[in-house]
C-alpha atoms as a PDB file:
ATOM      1  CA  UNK A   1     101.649 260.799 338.724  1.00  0.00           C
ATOM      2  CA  UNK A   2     103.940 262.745 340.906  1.00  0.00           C
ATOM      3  CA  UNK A   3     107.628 263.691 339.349  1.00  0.00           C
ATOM      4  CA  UNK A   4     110.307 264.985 341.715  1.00  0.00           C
ATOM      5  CA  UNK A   5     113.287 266.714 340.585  1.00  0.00           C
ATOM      6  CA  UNK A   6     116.462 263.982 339.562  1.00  0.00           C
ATOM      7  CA  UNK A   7     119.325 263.573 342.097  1.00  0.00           C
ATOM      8  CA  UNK A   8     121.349 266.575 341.998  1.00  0.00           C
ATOM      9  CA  UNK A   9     125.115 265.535 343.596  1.00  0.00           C
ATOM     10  CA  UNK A  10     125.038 269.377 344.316  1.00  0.00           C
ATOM     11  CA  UNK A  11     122.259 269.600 346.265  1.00  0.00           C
ATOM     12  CA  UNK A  12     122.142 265.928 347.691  1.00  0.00           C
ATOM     13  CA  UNK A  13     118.676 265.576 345.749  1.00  0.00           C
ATOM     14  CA  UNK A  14     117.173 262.574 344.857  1.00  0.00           C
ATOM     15  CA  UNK A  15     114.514 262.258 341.944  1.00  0.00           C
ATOM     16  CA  UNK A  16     111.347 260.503 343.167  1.00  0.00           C
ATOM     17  CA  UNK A  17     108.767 259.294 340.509  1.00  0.00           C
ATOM     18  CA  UNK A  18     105.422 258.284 342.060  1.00  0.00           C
ATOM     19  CA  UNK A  19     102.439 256.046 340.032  1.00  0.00           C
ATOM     20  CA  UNK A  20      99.154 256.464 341.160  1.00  0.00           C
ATOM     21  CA  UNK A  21      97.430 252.998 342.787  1.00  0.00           C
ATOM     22  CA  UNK A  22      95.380 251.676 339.926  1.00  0.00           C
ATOM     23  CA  UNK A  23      92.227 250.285 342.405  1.00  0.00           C
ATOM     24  CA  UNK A  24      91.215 246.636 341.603  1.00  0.00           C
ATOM     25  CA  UNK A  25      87.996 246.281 338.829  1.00  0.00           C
ATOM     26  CA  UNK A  26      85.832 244.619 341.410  1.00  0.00           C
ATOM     27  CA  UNK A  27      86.521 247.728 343.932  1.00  0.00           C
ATOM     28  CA  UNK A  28      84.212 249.718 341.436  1.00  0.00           C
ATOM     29  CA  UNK A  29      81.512 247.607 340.942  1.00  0.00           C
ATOM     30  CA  UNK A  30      81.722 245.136 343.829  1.00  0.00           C
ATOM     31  CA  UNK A  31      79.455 242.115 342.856  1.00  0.00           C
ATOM     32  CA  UNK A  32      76.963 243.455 340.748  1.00  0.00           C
ATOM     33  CA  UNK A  33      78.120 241.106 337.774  1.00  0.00           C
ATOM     34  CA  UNK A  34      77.051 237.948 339.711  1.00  0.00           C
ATOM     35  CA  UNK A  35      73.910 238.934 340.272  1.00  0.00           C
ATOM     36  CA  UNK A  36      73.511 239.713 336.510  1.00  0.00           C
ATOM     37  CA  UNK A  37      74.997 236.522 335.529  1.00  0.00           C
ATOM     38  CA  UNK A  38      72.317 234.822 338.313  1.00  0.00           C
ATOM     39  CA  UNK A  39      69.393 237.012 336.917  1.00  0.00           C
ATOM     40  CA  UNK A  40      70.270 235.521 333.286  1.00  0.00           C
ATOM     41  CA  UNK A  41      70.231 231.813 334.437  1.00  0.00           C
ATOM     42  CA  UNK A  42      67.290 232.105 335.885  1.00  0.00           C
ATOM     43  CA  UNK A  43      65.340 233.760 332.825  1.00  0.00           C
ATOM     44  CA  UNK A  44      67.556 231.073 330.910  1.00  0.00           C
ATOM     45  CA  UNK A  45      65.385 228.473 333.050  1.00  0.00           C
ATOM     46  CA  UNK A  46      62.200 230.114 332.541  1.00  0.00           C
ATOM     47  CA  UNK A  47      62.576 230.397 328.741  1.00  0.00           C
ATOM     48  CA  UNK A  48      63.586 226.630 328.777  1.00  0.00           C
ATOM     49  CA  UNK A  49      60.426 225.627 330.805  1.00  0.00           C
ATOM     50  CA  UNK A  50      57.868 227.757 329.202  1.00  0.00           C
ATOM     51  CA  UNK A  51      58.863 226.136 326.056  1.00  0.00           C
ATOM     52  CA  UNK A  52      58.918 222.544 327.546  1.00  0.00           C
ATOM     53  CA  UNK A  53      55.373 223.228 328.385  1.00  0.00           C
ATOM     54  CA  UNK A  54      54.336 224.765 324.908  1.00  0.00           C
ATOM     55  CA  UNK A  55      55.894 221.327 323.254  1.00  0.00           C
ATOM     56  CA  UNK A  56      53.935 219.205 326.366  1.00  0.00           C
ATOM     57  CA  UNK A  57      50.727 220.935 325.331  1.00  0.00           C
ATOM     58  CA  UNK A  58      51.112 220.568 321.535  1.00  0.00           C
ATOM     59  CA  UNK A  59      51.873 216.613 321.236  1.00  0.00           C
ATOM     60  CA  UNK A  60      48.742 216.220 323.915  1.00  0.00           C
ATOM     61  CA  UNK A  61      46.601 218.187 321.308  1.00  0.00           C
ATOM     62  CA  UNK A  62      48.305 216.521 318.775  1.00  0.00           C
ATOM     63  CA  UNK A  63      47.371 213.046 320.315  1.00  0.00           C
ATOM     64  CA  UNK A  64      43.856 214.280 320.570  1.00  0.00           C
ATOM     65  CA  UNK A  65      43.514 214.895 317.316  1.00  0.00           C
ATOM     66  CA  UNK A  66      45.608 211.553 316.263  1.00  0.00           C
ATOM     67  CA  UNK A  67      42.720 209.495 317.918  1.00  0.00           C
ATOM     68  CA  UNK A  68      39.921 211.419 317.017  1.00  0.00           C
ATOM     69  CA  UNK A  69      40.395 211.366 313.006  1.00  0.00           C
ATOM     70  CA  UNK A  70      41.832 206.967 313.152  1.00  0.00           C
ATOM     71  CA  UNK A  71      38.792 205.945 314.612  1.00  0.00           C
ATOM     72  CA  UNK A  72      39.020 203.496 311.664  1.00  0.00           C
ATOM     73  CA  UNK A  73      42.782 202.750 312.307  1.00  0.00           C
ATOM     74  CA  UNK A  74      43.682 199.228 313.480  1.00  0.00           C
ATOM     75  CA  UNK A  75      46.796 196.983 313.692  1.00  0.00           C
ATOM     76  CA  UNK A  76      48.215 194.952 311.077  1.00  0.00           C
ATOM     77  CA  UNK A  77      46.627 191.848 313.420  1.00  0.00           C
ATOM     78  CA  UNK A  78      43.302 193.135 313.049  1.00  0.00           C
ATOM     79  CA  UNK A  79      43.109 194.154 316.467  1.00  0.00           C
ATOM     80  CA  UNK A  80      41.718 197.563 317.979  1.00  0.00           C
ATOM     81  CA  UNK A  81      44.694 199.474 320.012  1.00  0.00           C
ATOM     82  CA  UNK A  82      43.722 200.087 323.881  1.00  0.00           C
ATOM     83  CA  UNK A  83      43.288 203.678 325.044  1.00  0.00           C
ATOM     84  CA  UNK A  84      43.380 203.988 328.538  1.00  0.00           C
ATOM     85  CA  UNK A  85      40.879 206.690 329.270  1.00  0.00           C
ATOM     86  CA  UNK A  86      39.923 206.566 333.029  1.00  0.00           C
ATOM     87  CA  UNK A  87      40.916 204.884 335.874  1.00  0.00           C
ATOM     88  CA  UNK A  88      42.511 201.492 335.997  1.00  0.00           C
ATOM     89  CA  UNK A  89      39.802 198.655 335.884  1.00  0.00           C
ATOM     90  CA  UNK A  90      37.058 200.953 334.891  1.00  0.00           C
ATOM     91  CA  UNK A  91      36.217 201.988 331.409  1.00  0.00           C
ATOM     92  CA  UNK A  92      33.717 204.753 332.055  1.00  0.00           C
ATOM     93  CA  UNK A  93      34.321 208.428 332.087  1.00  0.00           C
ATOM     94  CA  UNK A  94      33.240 210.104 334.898  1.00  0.00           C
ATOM     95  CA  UNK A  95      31.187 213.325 334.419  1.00  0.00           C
ATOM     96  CA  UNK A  96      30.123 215.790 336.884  1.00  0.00           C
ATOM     97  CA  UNK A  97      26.151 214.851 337.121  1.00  0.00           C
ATOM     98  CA  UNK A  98      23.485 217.653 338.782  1.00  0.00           C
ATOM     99  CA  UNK A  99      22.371 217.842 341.991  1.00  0.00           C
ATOM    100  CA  UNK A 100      18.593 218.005 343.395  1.00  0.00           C
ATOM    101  CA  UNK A 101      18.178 221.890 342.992  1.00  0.00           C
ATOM    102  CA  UNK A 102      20.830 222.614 340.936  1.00  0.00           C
ATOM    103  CA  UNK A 103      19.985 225.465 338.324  1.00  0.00           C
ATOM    104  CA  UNK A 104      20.632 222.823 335.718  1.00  0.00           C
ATOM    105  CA  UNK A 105      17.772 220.642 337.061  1.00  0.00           C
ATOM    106  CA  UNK A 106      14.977 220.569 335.308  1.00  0.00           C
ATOM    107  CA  UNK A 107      11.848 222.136 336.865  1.00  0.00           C
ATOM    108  CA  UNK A 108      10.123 218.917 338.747  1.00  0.00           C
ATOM    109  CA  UNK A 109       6.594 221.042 338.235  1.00  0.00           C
ATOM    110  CA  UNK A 110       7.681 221.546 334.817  1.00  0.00           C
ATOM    111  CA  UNK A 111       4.636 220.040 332.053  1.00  0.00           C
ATOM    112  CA  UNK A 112       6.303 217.291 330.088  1.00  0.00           C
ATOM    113  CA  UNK A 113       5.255 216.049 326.732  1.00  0.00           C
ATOM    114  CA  UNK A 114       4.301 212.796 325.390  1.00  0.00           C
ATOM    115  CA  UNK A 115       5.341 211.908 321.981  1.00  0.00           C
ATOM    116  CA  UNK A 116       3.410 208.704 321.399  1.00  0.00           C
ATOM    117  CA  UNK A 117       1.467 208.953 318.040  1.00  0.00           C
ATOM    118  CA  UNK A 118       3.739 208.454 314.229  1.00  0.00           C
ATOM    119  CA  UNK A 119       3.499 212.157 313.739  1.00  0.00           C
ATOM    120  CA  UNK A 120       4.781 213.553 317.263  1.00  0.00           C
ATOM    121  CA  UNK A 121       7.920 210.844 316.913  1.00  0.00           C
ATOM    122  CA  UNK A 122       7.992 212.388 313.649  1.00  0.00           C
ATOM    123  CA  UNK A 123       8.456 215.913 314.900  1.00  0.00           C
ATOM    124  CA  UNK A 124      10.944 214.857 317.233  1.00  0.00           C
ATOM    125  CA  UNK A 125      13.319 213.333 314.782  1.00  0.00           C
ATOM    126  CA  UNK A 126      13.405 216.348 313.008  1.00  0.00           C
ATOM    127  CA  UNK A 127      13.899 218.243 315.879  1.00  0.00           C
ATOM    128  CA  UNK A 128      17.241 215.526 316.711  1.00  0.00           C
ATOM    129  CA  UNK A 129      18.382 216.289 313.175  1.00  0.00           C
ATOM    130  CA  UNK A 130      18.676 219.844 313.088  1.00  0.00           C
ATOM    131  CA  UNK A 131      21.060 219.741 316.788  1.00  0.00           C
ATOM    132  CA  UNK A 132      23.003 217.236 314.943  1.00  0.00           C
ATOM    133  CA  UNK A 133      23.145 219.410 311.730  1.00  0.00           C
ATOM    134  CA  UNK A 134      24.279 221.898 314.209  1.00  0.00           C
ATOM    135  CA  UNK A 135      27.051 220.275 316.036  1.00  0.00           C
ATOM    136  CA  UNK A 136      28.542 219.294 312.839  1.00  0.00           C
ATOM    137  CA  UNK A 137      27.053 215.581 313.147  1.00  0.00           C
ATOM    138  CA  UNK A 138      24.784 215.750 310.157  1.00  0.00           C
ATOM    139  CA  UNK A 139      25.810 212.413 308.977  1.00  0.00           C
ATOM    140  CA  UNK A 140      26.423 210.833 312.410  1.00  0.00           C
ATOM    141  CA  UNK A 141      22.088 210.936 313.326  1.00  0.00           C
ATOM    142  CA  UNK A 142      19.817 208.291 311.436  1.00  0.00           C
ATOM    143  CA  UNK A 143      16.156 208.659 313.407  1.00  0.00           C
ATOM    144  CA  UNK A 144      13.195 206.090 312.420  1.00  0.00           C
ATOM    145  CA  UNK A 145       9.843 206.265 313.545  1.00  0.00           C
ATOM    146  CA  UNK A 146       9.042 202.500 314.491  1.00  0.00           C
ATOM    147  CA  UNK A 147       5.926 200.251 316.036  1.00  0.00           C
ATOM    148  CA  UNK A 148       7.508 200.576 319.652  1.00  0.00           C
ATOM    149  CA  UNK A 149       8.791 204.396 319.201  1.00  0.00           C
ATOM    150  CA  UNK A 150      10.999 206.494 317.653  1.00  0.00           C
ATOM    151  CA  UNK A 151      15.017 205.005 317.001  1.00  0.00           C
ATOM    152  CA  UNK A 152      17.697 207.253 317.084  1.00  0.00           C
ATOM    153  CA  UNK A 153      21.259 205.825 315.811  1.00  0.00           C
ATOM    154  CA  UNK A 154      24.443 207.947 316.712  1.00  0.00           C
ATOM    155  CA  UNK A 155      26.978 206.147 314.771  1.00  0.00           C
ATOM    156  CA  UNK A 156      30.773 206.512 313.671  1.00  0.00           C
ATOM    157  CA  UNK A 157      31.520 207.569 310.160  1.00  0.00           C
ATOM    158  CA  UNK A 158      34.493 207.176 308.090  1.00  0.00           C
ATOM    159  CA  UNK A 159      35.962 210.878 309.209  1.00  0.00           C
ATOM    160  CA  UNK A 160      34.273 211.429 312.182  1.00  0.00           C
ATOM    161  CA  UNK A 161      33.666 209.035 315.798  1.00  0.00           C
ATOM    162  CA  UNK A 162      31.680 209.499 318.588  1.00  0.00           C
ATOM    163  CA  UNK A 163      34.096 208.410 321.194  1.00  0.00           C
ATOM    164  CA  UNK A 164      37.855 208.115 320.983  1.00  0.00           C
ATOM    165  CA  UNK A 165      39.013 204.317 319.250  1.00  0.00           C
ATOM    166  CA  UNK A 166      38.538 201.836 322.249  1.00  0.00           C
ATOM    167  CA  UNK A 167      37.833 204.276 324.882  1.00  0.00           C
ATOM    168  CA  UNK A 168      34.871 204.937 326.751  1.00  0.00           C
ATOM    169  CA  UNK A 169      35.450 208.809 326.036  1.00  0.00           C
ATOM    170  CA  UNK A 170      33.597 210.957 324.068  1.00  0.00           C
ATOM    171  CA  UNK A 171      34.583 213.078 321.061  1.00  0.00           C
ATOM    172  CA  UNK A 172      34.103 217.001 321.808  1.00  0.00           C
ATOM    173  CA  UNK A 173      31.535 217.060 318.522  1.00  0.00           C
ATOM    174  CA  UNK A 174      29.686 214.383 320.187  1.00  0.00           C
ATOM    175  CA  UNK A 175      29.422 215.807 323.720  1.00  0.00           C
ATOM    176  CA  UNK A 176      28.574 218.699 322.422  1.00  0.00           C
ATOM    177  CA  UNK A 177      25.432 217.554 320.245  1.00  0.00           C
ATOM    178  CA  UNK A 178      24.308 215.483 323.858  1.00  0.00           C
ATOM    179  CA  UNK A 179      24.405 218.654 325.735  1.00  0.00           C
ATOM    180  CA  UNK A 180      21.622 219.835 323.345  1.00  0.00           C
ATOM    181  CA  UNK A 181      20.109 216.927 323.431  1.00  0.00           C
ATOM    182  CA  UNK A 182      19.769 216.814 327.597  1.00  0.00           C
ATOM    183  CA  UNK A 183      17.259 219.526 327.717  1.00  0.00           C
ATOM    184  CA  UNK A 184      15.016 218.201 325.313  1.00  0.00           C
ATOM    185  CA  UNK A 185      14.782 215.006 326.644  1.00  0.00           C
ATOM    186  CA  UNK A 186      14.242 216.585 330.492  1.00  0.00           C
ATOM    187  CA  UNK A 187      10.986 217.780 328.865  1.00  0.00           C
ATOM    188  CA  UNK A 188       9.858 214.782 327.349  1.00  0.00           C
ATOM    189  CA  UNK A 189       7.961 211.888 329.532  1.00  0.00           C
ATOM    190  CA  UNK A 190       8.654 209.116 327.261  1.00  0.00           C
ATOM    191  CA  UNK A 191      11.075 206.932 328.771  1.00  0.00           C
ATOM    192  CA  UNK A 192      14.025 205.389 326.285  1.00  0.00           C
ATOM    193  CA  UNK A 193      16.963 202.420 326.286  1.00  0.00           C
ATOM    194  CA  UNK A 194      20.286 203.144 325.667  1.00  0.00           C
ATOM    195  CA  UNK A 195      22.087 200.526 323.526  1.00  0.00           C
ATOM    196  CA  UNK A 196      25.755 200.583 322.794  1.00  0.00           C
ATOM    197  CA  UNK A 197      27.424 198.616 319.977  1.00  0.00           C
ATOM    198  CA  UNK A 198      30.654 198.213 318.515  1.00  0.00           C
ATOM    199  CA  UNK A 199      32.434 196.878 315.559  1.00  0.00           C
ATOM    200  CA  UNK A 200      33.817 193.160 315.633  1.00  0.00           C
ATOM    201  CA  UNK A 201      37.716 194.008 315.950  1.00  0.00           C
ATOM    202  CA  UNK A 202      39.005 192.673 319.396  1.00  0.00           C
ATOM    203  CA  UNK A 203      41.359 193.740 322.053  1.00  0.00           C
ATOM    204  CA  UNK A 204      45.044 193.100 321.232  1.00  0.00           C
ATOM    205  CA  UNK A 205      45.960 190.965 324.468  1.00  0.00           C
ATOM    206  CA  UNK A 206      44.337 193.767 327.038  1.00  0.00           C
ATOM    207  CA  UNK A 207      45.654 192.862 330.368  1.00  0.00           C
ATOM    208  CA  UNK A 208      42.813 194.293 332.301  1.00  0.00           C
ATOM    209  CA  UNK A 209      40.406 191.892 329.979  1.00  0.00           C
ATOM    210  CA  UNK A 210      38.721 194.628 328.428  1.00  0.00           C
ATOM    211  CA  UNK A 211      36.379 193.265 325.704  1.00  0.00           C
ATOM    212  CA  UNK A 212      33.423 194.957 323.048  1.00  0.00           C
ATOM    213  CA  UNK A 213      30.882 193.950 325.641  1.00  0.00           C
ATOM    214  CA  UNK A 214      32.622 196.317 328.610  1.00  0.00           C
ATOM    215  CA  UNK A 215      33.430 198.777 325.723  1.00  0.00           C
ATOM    216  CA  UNK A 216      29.840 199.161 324.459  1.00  0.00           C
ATOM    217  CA  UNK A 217      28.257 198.941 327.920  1.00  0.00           C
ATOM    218  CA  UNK A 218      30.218 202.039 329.106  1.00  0.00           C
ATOM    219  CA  UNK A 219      29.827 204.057 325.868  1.00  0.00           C
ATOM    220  CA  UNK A 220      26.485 203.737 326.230  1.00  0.00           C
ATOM    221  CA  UNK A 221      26.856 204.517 330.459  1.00  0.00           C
ATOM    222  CA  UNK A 222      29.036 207.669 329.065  1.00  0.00           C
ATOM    223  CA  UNK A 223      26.212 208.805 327.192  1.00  0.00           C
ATOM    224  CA  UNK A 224      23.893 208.485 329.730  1.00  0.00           C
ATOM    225  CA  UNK A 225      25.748 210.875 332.119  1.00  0.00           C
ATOM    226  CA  UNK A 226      26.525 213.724 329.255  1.00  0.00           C
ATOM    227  CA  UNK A 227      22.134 213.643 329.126  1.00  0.00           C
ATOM    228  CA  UNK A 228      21.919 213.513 332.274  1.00  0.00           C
ATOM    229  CA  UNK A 229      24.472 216.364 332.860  1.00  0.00           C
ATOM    230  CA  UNK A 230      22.233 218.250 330.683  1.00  0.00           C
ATOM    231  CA  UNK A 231      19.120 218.208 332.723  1.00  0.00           C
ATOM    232  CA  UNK A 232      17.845 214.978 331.456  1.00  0.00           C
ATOM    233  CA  UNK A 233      15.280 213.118 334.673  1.00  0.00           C
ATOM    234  CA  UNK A 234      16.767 209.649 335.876  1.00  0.00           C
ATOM    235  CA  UNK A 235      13.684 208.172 335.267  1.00  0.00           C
ATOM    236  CA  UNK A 236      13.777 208.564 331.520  1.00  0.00           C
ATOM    237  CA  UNK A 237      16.054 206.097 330.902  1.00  0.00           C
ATOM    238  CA  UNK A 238      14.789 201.984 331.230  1.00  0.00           C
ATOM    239  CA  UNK A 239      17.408 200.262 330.556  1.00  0.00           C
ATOM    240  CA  UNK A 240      20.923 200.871 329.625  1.00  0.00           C
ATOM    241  CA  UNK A 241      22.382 197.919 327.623  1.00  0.00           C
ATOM    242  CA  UNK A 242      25.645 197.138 325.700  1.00  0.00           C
ATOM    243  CA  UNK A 243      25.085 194.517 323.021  1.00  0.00           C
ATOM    244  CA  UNK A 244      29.290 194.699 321.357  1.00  0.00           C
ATOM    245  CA  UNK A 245      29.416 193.329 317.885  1.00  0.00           C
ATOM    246  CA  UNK A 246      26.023 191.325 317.860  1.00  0.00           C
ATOM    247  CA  UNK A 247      23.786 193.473 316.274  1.00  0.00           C
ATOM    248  CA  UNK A 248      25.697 195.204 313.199  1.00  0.00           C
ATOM    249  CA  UNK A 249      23.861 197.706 311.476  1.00  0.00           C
ATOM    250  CA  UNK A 250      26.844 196.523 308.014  1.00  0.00           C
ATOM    251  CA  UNK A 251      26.637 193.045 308.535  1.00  0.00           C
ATOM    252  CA  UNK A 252      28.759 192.476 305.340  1.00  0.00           C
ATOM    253  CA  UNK A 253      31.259 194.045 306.405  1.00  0.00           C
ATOM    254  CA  UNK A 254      31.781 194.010 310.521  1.00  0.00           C
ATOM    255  CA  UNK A 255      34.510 196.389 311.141  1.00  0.00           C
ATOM    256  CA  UNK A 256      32.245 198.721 309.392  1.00  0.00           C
ATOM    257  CA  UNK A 257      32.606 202.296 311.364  1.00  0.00           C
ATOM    258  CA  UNK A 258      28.912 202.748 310.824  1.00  0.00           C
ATOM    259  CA  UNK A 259      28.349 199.584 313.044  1.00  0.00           C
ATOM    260  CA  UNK A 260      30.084 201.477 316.180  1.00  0.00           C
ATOM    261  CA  UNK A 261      26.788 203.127 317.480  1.00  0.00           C
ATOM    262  CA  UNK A 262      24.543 204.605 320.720  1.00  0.00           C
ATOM    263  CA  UNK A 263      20.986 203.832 319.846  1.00  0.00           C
ATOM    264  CA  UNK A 264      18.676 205.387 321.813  1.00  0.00           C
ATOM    265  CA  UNK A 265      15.004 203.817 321.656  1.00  0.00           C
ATOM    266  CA  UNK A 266      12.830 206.469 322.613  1.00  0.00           C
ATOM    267  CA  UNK A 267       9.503 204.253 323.507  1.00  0.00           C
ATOM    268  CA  UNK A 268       5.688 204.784 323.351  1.00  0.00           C
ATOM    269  CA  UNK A 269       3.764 204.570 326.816  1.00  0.00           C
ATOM    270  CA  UNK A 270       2.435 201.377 325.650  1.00  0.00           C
ATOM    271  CA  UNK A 271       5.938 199.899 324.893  1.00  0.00           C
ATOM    272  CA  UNK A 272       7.721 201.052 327.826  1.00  0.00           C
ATOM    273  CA  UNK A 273       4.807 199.689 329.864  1.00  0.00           C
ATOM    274  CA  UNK A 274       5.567 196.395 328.609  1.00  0.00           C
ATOM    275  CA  UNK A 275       9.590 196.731 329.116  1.00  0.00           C
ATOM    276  CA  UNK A 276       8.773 197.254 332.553  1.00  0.00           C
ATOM    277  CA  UNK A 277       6.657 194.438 333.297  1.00  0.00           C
ATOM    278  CA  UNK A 278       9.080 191.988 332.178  1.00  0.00           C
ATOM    279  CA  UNK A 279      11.512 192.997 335.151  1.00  0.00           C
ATOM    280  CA  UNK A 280       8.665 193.946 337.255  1.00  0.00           C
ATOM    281  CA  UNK A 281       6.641 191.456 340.210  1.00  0.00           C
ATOM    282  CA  UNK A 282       6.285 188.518 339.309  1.00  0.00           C
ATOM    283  CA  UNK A 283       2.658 188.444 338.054  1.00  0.00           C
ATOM    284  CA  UNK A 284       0.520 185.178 336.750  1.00  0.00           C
ATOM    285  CA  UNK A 285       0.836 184.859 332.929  1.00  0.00           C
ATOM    286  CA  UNK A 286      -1.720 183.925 330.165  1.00  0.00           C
ATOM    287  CA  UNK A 287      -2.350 180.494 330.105  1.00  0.00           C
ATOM    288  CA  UNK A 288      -1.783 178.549 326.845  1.00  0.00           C
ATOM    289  CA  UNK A 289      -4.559 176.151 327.510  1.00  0.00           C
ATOM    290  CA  UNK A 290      -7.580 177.103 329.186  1.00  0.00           C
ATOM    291  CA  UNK A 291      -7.508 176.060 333.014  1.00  0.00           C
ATOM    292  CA  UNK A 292      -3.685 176.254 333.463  1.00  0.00           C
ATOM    293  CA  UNK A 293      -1.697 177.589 335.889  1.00  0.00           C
ATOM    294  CA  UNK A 294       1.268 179.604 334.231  1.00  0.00           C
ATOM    295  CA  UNK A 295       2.291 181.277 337.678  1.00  0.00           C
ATOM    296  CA  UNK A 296       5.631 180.631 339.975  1.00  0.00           C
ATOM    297  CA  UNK A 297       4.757 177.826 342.121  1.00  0.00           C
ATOM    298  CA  UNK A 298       5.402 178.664 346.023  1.00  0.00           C
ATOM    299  CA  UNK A 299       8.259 176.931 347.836  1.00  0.00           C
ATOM    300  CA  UNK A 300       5.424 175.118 349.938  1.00  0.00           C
ATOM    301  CA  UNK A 301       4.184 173.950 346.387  1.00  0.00           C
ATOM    302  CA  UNK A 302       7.338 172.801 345.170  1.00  0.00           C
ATOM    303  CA  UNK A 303       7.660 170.483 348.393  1.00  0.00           C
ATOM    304  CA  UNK A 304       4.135 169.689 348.265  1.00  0.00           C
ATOM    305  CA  UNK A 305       5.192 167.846 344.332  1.00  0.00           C
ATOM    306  CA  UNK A 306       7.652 166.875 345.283  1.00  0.00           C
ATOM    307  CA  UNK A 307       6.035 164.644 348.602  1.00  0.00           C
ATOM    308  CA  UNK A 308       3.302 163.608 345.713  1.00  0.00           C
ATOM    309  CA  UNK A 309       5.877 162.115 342.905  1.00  0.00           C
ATOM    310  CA  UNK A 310       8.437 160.719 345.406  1.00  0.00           C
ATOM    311  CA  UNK A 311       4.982 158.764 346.810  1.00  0.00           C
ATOM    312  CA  UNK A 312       4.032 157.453 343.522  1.00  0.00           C
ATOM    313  CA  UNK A 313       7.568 155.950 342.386  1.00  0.00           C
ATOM    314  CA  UNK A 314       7.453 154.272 345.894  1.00  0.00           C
ATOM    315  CA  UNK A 315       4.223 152.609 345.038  1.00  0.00           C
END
């Protein structure tokens, strides 16, 4: 501040006070606090969406785990709640299957072994025990050496499922325990059916008419793919079958878990033989009496017998 000397009548002075120009606040730092403000909001935003994601993440996980430990859970109707686990229409999981030369292919010169005699179905269920004893599944694996082969029986417990409650999808525990089981089975030449089965609870009003006979078929079509993903040959498997509620292994009590299986009939030579001729050509069977003809009659045949007995009512 500048102070001149006060007027002076004398002198003809006049006192002039000048204030130094106090520059405006955004002079010194321009605009620099809007882009701070703008730099804030937008971590703001990230914060808020890295979070929303954490909380997305956790209640999927949570819903995992929801489904995976009620596999005995139903509504107070009885019913079995609907998961939707693939595409609309279609209850079977799709799973990446390998190639022709993939490194997960089985060697096609590879020796394969034969377990057709009590004793080498006998080895191999103890062998099936010890992956499921592995994969946590001890209870889950009941193997029986029968007349036609060896029966393996992959079935729900009380605290643990094979497949999510009315889904087509697999538990982790359970693909995990396949996996193993995929290599074995790509060096074995015995040839198997896979049979699914589920409890008797129904559908609560599904509107794409899902039933326990679609359920169990593509359980036991998911299964086939996690073996097959594992190296397993196409040819081993026969047949692949879904039989729903008919065939409980609890009959007293039907909504048992233990009756919501994959059975896997591993056969003998002999019995797969015989599987296979039953959808094979048609071929003449054994006649009942001696002399008979058991075989399909010929179209020309059938017209032939048909000339014959319209000929004798006309007489």
């Amino acid at each position: 501040m500048r102070v001149q000397k006060p007027h002076d009548k004398k002198h003809g002075e006049h006192a002039v006070i000048k204030r130094a120009g106090r520059k405006h606040a955004e002079d010194d730092h321009g605009g620099a606090w809007k882009v701070a403000f703008a730099d804030f909001c937008l971590a703001l935003m990230a914060l808020f969406l890295v979070l929303w994601l954490m909380a997305a993440r956790e209640q999927q996980s949570l819903k995992a785990v929801v489904q995976e430990m009620s596999s005995s859970y139903t509504d107070a109707a009885g019913h079995k709640p609907s998961i939707g686990g693939g595409p609309r229409g279609s209850l079977i999981e799709r799973f990446a299957l390998p190639h022709h030369g993939d490194s997960n292919s089985p060697d096609s010169g590879q020796q394969r072994r034969m377990y057709d005699s009590p004793s080498d179905l006998a080895e191999l269920s103890k062998v099936l025990a010890a992956m499921s004893a592995d994969a946590g599944l001890a209870s889950n694996l009941e193997a029986v050496v029968m007349p036609y082969g060896l029966r393996v029986m992959l079935h729900d417990t009380e605290k643990q499922g094979m497949f999510m409650l009315g889904s087509a999808k697999p538990t982790e525990r359970f693909v995990a325990l396949l996996d193993k089981m995929g290599p074995l089975f790509a060096k074995m030449e015995n040839q198997m059916l896979m049979v699914g089965h589920t409890d008797s609870l129904k559908y609560a009003d599904d509107p794409d008419g899902r039933s326990n006979w679609t359920l169990s078929s593509a359980r036991a079509m998911a299964a086939r793919a996690v073996l097959m993903r594992g190296g397993m040959h196409t040819e081993s498997v026969l047949q692949v079958v879904g039989m729903a509620d008919r065939s409980p292994l609890d009959p007293a009590n039907p909504a048992a878990s233990t009756n919501r299986r994959i059975e896997l009939l591993i056969l003998t030579r002999k019995q797969a033989d015989s599987v296979a001729a039953m959808f094979g050509p048609r071929t003449k069977g054994q006649a009942l009496v001696p002399g008979a003809d058991v075989g399909l009659a010929e179209p020309a045949e059938l017209d032939q017998l048909r000339g014959n007995l319209t000929g004798a009512k006309a007489q």
